[in-house]
N, C-alpha and C. Protein backbone atom coordinates (compact mmCIF):
# COMPACT_ATOMS: atom_id res chain seq x y z
N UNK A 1 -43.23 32.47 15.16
CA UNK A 1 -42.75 32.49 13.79
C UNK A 1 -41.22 32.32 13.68
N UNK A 2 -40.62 33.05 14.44
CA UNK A 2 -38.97 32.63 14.54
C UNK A 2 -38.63 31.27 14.34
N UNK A 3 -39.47 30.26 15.36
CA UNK A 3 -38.96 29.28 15.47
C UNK A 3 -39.06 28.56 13.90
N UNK A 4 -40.43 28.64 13.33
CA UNK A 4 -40.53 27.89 12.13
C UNK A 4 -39.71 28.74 11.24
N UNK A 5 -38.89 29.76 11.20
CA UNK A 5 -37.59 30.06 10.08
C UNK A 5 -36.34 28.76 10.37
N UNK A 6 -36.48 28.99 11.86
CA UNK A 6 -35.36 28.01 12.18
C UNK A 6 -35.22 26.70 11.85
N UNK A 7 -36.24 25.99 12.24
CA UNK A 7 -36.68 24.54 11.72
C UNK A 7 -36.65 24.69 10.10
N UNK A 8 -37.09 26.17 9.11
CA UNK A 8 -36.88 25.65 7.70
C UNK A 8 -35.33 25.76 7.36
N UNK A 9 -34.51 26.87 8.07
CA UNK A 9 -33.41 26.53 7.73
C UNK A 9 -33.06 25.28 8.02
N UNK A 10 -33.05 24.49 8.92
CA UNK A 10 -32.34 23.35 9.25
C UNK A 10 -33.29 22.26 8.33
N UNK A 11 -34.01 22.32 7.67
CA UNK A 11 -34.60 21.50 6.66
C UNK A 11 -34.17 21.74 5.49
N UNK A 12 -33.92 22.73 5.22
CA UNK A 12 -33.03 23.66 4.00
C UNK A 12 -31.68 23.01 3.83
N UNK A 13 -31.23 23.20 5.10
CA UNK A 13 -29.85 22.31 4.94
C UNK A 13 -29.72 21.40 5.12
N UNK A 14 -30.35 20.52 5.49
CA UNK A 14 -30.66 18.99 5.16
C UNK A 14 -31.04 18.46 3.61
N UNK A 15 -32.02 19.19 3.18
CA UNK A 15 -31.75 18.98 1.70
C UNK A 15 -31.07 19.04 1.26
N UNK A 16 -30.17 20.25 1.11
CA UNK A 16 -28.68 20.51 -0.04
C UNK A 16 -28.03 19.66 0.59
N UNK A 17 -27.78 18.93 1.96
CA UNK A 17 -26.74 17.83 2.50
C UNK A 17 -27.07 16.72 2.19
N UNK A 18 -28.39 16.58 1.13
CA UNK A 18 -28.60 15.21 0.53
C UNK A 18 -27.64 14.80 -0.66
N UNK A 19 -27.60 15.32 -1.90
CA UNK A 19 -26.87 15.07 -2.78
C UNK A 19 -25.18 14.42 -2.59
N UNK A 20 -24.71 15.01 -1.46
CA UNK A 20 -23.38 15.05 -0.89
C UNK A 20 -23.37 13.43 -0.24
N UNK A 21 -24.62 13.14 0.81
CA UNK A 21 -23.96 11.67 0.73
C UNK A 21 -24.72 11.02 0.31
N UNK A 22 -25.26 11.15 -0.53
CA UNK A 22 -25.70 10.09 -1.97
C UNK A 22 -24.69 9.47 -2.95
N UNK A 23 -23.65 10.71 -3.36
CA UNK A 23 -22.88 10.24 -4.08
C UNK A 23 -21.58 10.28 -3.19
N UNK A 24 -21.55 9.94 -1.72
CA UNK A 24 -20.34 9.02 -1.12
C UNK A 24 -20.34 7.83 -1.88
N UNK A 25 -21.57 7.20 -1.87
CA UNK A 25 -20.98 5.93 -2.55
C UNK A 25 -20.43 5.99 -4.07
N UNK A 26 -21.14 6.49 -4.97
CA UNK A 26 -20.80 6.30 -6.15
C UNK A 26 -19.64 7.22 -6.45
N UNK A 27 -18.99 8.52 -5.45
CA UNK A 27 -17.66 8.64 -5.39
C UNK A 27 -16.14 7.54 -4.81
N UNK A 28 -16.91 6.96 -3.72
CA UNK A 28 -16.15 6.13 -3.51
C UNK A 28 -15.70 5.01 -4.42
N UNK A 29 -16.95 4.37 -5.19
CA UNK A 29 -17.06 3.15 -6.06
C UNK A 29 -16.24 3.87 -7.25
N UNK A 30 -16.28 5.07 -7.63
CA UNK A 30 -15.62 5.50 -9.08
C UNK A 30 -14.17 5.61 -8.88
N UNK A 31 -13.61 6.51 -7.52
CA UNK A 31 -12.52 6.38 -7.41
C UNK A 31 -11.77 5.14 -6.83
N UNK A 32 -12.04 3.97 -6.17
CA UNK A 32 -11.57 2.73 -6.16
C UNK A 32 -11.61 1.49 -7.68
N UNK A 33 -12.51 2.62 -8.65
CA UNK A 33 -12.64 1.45 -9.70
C UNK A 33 -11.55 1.94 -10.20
N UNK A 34 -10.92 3.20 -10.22
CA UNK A 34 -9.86 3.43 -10.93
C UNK A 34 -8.74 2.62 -10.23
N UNK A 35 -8.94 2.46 -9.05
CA UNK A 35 -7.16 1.82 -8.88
C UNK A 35 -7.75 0.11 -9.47
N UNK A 36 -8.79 -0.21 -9.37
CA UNK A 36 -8.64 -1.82 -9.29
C UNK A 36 -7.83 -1.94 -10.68
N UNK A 37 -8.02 -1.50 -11.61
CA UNK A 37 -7.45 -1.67 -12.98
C UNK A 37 -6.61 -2.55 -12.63
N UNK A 38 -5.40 -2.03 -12.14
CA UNK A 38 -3.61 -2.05 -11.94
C UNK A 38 -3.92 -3.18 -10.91
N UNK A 39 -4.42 -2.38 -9.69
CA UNK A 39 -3.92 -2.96 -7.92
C UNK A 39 -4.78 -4.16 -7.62
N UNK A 40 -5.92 -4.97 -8.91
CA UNK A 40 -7.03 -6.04 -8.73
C UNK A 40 -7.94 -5.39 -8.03
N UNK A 41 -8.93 -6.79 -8.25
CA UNK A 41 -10.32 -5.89 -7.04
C UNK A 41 -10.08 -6.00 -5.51
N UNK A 42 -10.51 -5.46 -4.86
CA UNK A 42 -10.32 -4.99 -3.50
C UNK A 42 -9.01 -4.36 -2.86
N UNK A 43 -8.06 -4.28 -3.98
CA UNK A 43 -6.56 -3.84 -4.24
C UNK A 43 -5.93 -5.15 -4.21
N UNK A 44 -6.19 -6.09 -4.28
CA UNK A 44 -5.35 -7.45 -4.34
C UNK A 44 -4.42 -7.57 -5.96
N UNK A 45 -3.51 -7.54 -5.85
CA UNK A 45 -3.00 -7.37 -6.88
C UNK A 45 -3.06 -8.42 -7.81
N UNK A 46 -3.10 -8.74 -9.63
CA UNK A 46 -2.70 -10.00 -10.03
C UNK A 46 -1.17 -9.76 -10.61
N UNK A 47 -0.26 -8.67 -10.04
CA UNK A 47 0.94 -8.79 -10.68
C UNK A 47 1.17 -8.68 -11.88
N UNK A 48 2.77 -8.59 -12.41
CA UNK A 48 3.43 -8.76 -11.42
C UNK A 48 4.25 -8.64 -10.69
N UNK A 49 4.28 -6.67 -11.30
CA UNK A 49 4.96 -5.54 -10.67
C UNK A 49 4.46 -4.59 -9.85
N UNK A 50 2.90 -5.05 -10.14
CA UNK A 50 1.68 -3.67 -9.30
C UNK A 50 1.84 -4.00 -7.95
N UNK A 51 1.91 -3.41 -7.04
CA UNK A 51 2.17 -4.20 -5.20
C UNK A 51 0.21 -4.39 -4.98
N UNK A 52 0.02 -4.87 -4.24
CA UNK A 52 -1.18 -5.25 -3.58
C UNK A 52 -1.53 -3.90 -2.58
N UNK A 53 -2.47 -3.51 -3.13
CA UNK A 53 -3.00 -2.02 -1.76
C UNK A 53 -4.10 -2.98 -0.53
N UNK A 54 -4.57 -3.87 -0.91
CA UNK A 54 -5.58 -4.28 0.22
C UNK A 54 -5.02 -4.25 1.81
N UNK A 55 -5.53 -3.92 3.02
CA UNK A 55 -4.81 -4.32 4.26
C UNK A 55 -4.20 -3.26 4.62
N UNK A 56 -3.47 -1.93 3.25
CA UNK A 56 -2.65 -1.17 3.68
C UNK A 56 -2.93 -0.32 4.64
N UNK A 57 -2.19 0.20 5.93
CA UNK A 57 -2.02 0.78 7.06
C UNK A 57 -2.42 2.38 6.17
N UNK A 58 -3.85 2.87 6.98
CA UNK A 58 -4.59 3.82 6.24
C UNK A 58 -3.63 5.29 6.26
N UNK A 59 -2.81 5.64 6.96
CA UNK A 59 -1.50 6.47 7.17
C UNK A 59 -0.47 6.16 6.55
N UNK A 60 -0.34 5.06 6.32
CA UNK A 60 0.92 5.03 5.06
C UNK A 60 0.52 5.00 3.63
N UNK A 61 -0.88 4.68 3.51
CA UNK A 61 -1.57 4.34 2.39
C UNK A 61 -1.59 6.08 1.63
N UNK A 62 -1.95 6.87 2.91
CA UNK A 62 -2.20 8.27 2.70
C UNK A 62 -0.83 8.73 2.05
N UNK A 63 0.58 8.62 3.11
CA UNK A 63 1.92 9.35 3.46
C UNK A 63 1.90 8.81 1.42
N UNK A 64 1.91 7.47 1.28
CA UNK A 64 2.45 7.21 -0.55
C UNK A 64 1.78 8.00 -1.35
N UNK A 65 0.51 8.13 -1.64
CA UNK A 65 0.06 8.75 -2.28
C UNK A 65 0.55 10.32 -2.45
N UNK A 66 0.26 10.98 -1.03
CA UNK A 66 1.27 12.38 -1.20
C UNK A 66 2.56 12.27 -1.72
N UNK A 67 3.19 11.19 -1.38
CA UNK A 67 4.39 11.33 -1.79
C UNK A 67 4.85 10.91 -3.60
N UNK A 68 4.52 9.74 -3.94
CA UNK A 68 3.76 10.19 -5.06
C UNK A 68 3.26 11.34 -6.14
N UNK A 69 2.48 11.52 -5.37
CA UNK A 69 1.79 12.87 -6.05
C UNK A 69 2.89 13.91 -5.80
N UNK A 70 3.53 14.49 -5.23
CA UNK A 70 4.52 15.32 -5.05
C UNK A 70 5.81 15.15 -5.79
N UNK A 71 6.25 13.71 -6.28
CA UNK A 71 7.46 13.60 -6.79
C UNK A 71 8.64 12.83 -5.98
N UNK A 72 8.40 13.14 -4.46
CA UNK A 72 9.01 12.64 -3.50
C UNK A 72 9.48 11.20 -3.51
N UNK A 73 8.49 10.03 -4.29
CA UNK A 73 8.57 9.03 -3.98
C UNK A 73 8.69 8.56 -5.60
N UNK A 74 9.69 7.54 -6.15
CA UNK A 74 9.71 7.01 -7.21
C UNK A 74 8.70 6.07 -7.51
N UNK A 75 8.75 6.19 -8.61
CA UNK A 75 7.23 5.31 -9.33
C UNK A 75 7.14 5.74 -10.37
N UNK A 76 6.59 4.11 -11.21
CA UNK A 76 6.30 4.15 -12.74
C UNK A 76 5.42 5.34 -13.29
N UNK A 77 3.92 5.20 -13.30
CA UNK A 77 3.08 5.60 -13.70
C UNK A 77 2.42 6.26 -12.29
N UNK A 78 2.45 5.95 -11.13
CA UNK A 78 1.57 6.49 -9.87
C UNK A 78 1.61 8.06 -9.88
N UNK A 79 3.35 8.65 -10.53
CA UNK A 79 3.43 9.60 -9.76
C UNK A 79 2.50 11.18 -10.87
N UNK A 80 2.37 10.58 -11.86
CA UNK A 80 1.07 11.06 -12.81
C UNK A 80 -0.59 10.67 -12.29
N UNK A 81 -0.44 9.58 -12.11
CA UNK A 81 -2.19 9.45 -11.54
C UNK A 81 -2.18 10.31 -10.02
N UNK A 82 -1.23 10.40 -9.35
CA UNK A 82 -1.90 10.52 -7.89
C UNK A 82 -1.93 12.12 -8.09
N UNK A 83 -1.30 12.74 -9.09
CA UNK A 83 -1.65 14.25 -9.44
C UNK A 83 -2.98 14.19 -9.46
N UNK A 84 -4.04 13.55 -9.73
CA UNK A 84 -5.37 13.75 -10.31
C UNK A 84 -6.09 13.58 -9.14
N UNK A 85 -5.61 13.54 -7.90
CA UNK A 85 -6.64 12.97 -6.95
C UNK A 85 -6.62 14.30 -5.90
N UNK A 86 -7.49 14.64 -5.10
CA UNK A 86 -7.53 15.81 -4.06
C UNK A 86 -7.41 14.91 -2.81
N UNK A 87 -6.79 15.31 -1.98
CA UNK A 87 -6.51 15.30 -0.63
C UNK A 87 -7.49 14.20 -0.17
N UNK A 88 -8.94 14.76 -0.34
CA UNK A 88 -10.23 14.27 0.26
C UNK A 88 -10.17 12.48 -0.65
N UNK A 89 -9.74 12.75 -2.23
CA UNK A 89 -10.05 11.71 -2.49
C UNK A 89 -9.63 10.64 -1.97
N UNK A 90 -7.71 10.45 -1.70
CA UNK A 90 -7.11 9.81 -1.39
C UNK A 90 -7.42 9.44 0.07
N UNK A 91 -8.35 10.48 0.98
CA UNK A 91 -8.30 9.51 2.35
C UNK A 91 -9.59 8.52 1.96
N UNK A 92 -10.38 8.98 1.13
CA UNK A 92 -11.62 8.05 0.43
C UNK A 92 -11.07 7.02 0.35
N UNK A 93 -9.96 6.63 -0.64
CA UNK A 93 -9.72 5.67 -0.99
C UNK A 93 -8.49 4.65 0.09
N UNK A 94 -7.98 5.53 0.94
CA UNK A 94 -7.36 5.07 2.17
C UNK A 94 -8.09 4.30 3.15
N UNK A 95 -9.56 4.97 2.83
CA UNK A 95 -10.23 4.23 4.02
C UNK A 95 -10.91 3.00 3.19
N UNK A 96 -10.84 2.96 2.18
CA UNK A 96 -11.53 2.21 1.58
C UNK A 96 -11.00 0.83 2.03
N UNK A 97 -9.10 0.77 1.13
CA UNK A 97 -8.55 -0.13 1.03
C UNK A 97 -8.13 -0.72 2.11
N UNK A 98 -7.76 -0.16 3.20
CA UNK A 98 -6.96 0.00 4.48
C UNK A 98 -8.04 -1.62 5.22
N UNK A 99 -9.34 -0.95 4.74
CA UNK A 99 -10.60 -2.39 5.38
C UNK A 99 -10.54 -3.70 4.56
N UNK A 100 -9.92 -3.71 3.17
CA UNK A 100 -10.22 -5.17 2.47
C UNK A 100 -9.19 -6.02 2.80
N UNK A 101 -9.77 -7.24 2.90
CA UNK A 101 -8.90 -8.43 2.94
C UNK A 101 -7.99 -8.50 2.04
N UNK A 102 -6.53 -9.35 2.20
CA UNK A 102 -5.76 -9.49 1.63
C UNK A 102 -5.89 -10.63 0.60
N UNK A 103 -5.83 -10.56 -0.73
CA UNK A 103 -6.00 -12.41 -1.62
C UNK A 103 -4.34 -12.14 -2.09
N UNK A 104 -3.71 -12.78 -1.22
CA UNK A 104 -2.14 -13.92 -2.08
C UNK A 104 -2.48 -15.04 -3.17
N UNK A 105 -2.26 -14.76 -4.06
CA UNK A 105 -2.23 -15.38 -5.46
C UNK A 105 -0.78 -16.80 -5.33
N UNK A 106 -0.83 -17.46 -5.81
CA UNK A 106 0.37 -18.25 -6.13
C UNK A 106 1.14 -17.38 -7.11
N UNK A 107 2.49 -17.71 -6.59
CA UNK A 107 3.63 -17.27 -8.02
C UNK A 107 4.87 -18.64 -7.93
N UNK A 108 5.45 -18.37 -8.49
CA UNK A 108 6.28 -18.89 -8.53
C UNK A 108 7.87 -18.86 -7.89
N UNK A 109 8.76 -19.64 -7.33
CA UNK A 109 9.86 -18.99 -6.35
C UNK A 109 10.60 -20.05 -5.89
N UNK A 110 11.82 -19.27 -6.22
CA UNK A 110 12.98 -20.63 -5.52
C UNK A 110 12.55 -21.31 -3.58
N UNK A 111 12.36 -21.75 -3.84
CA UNK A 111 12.24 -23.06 -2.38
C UNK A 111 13.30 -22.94 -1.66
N UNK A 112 14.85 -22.97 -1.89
CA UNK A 112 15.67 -23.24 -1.41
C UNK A 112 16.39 -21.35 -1.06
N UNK A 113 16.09 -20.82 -1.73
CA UNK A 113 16.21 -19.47 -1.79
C UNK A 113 15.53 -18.82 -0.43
N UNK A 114 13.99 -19.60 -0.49
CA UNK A 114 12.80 -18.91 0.79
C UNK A 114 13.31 -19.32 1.59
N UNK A 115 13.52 -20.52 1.72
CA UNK A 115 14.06 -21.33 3.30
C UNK A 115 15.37 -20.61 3.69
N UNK A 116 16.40 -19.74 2.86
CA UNK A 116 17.34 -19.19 3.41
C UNK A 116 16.89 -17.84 3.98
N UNK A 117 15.97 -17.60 2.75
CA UNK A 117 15.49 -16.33 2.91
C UNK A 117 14.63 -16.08 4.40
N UNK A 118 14.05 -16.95 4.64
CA UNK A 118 13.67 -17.31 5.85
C UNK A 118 14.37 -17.18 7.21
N UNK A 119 15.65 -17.55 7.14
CA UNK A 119 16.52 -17.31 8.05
C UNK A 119 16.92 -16.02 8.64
N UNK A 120 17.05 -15.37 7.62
CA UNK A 120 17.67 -13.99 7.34
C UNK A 120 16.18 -13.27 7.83
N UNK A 121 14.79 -13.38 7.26
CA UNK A 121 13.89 -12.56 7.30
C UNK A 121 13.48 -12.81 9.59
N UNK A 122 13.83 -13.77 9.63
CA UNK A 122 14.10 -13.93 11.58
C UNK A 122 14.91 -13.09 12.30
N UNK A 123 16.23 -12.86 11.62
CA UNK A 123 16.95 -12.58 12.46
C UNK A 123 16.96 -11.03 11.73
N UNK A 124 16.87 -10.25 10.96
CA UNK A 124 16.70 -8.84 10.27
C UNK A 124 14.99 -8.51 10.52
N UNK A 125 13.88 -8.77 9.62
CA UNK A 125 12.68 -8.36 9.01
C UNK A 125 11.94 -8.21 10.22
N UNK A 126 12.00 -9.40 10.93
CA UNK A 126 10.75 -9.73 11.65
C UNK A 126 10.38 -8.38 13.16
N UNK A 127 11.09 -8.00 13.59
CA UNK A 127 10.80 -6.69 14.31
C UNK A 127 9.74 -5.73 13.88
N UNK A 128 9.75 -5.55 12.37
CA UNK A 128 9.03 -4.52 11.73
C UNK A 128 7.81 -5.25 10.98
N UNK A 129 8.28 -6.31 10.22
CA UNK A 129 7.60 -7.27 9.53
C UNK A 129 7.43 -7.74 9.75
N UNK A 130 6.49 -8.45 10.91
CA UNK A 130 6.35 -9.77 11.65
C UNK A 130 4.70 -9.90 10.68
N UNK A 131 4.97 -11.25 10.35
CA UNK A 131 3.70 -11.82 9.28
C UNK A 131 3.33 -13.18 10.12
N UNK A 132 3.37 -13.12 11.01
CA UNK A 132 3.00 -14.29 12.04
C UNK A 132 1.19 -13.82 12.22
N UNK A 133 0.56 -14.61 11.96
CA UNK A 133 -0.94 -14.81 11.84
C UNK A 133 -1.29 -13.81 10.80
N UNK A 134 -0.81 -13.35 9.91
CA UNK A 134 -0.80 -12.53 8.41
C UNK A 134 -0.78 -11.22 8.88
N UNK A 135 -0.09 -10.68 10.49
CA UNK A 135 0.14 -9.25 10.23
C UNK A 135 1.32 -8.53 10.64
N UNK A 136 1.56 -7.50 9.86
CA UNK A 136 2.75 -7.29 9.59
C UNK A 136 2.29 -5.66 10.52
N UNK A 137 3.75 -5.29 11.42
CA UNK A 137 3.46 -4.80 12.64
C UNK A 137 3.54 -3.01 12.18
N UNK A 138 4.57 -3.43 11.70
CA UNK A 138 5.08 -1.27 11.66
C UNK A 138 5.08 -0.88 10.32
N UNK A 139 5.13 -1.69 9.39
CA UNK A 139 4.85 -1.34 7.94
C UNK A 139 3.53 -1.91 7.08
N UNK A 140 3.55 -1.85 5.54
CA UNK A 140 2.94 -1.98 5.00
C UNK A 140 3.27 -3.53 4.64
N UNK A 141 2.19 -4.40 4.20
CA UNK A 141 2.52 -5.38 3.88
C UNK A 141 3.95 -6.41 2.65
N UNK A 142 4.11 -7.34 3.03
CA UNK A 142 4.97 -7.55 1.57
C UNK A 142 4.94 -8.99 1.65
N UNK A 143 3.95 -9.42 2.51
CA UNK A 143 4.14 -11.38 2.42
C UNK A 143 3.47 -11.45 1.58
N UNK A 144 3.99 -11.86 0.70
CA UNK A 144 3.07 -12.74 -0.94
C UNK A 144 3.08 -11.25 -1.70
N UNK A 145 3.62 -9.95 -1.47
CA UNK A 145 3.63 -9.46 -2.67
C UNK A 145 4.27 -10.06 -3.05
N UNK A 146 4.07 -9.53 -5.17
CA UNK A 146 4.85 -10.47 -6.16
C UNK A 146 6.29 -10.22 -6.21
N UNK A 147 7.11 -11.37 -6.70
CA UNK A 147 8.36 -10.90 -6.25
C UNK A 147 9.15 -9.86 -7.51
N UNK A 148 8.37 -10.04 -8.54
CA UNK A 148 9.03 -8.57 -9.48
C UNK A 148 9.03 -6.79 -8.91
N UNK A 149 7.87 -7.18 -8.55
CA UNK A 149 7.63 -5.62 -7.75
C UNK A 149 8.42 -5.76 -5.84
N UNK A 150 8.89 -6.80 -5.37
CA UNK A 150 9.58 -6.47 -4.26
C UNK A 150 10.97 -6.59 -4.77
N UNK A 151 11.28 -7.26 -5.98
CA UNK A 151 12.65 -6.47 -6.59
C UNK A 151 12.92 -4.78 -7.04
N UNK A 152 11.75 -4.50 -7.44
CA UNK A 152 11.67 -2.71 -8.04
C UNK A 152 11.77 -1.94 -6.47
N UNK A 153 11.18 -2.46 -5.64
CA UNK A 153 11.17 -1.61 -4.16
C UNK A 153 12.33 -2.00 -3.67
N UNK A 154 13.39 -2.48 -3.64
CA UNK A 154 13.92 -2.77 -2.69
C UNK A 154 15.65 -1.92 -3.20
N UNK A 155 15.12 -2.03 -4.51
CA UNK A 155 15.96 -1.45 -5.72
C UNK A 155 15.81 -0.12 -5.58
N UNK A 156 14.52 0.54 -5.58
CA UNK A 156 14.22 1.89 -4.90
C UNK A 156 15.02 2.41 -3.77
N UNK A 157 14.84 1.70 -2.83
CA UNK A 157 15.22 2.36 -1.55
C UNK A 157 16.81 1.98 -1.42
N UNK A 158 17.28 1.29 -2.14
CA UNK A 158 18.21 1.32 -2.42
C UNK A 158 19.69 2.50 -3.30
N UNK A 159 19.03 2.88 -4.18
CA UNK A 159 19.52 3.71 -5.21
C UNK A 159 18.52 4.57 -6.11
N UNK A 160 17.42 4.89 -5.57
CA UNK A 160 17.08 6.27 -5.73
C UNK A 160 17.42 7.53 -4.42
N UNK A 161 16.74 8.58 -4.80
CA UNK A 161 17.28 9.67 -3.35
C UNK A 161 15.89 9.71 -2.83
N UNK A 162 14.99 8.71 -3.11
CA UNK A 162 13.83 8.26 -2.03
C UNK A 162 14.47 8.27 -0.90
N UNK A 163 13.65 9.15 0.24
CA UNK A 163 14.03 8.89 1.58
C UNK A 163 13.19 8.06 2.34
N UNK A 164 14.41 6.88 2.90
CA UNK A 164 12.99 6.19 3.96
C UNK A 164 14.57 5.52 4.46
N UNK A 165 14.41 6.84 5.76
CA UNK A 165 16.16 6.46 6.44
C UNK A 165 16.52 5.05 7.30
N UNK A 166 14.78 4.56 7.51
CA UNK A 166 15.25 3.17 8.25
C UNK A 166 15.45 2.24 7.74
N UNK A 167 14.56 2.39 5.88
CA UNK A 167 14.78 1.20 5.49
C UNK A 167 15.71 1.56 4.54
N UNK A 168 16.30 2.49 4.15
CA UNK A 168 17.74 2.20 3.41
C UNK A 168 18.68 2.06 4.64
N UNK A 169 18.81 2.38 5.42
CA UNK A 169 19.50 1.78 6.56
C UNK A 169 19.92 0.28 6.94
N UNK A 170 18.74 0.29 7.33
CA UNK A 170 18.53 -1.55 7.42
C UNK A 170 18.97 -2.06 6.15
N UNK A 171 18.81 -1.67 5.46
CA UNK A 171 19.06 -2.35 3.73
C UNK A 171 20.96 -2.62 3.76
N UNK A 172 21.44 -1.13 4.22
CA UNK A 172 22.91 -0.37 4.20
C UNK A 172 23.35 -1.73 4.95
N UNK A 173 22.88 -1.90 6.36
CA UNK A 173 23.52 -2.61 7.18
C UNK A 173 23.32 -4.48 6.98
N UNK A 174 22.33 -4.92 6.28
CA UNK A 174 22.00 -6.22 5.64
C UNK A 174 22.75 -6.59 4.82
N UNK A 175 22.92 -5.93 4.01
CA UNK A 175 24.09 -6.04 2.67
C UNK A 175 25.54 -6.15 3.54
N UNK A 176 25.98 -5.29 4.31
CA UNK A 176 27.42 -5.19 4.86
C UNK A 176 27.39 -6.41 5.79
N UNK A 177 26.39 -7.12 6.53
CA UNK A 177 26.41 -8.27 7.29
C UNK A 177 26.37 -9.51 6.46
N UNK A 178 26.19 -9.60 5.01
CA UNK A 178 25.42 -10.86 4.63
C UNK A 178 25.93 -10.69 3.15
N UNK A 179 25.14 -10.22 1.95
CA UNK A 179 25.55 -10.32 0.73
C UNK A 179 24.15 -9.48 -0.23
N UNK A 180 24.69 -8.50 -1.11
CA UNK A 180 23.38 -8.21 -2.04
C UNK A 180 22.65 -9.25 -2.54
N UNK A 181 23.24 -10.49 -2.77
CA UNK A 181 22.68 -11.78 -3.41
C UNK A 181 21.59 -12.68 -2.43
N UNK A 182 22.10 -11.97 -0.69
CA UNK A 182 21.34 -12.89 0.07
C UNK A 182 19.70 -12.16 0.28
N UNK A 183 19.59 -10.62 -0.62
CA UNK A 183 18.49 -9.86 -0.38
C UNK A 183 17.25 -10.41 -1.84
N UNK A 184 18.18 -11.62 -2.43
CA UNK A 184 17.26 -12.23 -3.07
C UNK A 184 16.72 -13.38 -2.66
N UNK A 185 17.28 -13.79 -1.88
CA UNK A 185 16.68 -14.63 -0.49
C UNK A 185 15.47 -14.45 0.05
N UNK A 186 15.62 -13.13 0.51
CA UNK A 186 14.57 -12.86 1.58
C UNK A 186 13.10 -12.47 0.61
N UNK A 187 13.61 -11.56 -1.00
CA UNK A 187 12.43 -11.81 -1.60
C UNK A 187 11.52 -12.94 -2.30
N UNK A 188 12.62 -13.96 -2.39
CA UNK A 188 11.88 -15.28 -2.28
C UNK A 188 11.15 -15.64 -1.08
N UNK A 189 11.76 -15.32 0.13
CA UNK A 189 10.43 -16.15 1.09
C UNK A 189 9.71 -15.04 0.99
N UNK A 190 9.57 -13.49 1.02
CA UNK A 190 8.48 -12.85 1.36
C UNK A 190 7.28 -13.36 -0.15
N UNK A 191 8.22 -13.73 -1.06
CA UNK A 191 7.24 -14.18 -2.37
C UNK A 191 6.65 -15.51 -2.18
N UNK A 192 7.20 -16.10 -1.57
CA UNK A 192 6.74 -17.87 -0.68
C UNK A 192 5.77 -17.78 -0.14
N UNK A 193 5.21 -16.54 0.54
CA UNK A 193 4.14 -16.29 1.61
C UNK A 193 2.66 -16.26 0.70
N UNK A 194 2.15 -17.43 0.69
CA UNK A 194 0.75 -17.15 -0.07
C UNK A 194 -0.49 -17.80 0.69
C-alpha cells in the first residue's frame, strides 16, 4: 500500500504540473505579442527609432531590460513597460528573441557618408562589432539598425549618466581622434548594412 500512495502522489503532481506547461506557450506568445507592437514580428524592427530585438545576445537582452526596468538605463517609453514584467518573464522573452532571425529592412542613407563610415567602422568598431557573415562578436547588434534610433543611442552613451564605460570610452576616444561629425559616418554605414 505505501507504494501506491507514492505512485498517487507523483500522479498528483503531474497533474497540477499540467496547467503550468500548457500555458508556456500561450505565456510566451502573449508576452512576445506585446513587444512585437514597437520591435515588429520576431523583434525585427519597422523603425524608425524602435532598435530591432531579433538575434539579441540572450544576457544582454536580459542585463537591458533590468536596466530599464530599474531606471539605470535611458529610454523613451521601455523604462515604464519593463516595470510590468517579472524576472521569469523577461528571460521568457530573452529566450524567445535571442533565437529569431534578423529581417534588415531598406532605409535610406548617405552612400558617400557609409563608404567613409566604413573606414572608420575597420579601424575603431570592428573588434567588438565585427558584422562579417552578419555576426556581430561582443555586443548586440546594430548593422541595418535604423539610423534614427543609432542616432538616440549613441547620443545616450554619450551624454546621459548611462554607464557603459567601454562604450562611452571608445566614443570619448573616437571623437578626440577624428570628429563628432565623422560618428555620423559610421551611422550611415552601420544604416547601409541591409
Amino acid at each position: 500500500m505505501p507504494i501506491f500512495k507514492y505512485f498517487l502522489l507523483i500522479f498528483i503532481g503531474m497533474i497540477f504540473n499540467l496547467p503550468t506547461t500548457a500555458n508556456t506557450t500561450a505565456q510566451v506568445s502573449m508576452l512576445v505579442n506585446s513587444c512585437v507592437v514597437c520591435h515588429g514580428n520576431d523583434g525585427s524592427s519597422l523603425g524608425p527609432a524602435t532598435p530591432t530585438i531579433a538575434g539579441m545576445r540572450r544576457f544582454l537582452f536580459v542585463k537591458a531590460m533590468q536596466e530599464m526596468k530599474s531606471g539605470k538605463r535611458p529610454s523613451t517609453v521601455m523604462s515604464v513597460i519593463a516595470k510590468g514584467y517579472t524576472d521569469n518573464d523577461i528571460e521568457i522573452m530573452a529566450d524567445f528573441f535571442s533565437t529569431r532571425d534578423i529581417v534588415r529592412y531598406p532605409q535610406t542613407f548617405d552612400a558617400k557618408k557609409a563608404q567613409k563610415g566604413k573606414v572608420l567602422y575597420e579601424q575603431y568598431c570592428k573588434g567588438c562589432h565585427n558584422i562579417d557573415g552578419r555576426v556581430e562578436s561582443l555586443s548586440n547588434i546594430i548593422a541595418g539598425q535604423w539610423i534614427p534610433y543609432l542616432r538616440i543611442r549613441i547620443s545616450e552613451f554619450q551624454h546621459t549618466d548611462y554607464s557603459s564605460p567601454i562604450m562611452t570610452s571608445t566614443l570619448e576616444y573616437f571623437v578626440q581622434n577624428n570628429s563628432e561629425e565623422s560618428l555620423e559616418n559610421l551611422i550611415q554605414f552601420y544604416g547601409s548594412y541591409q
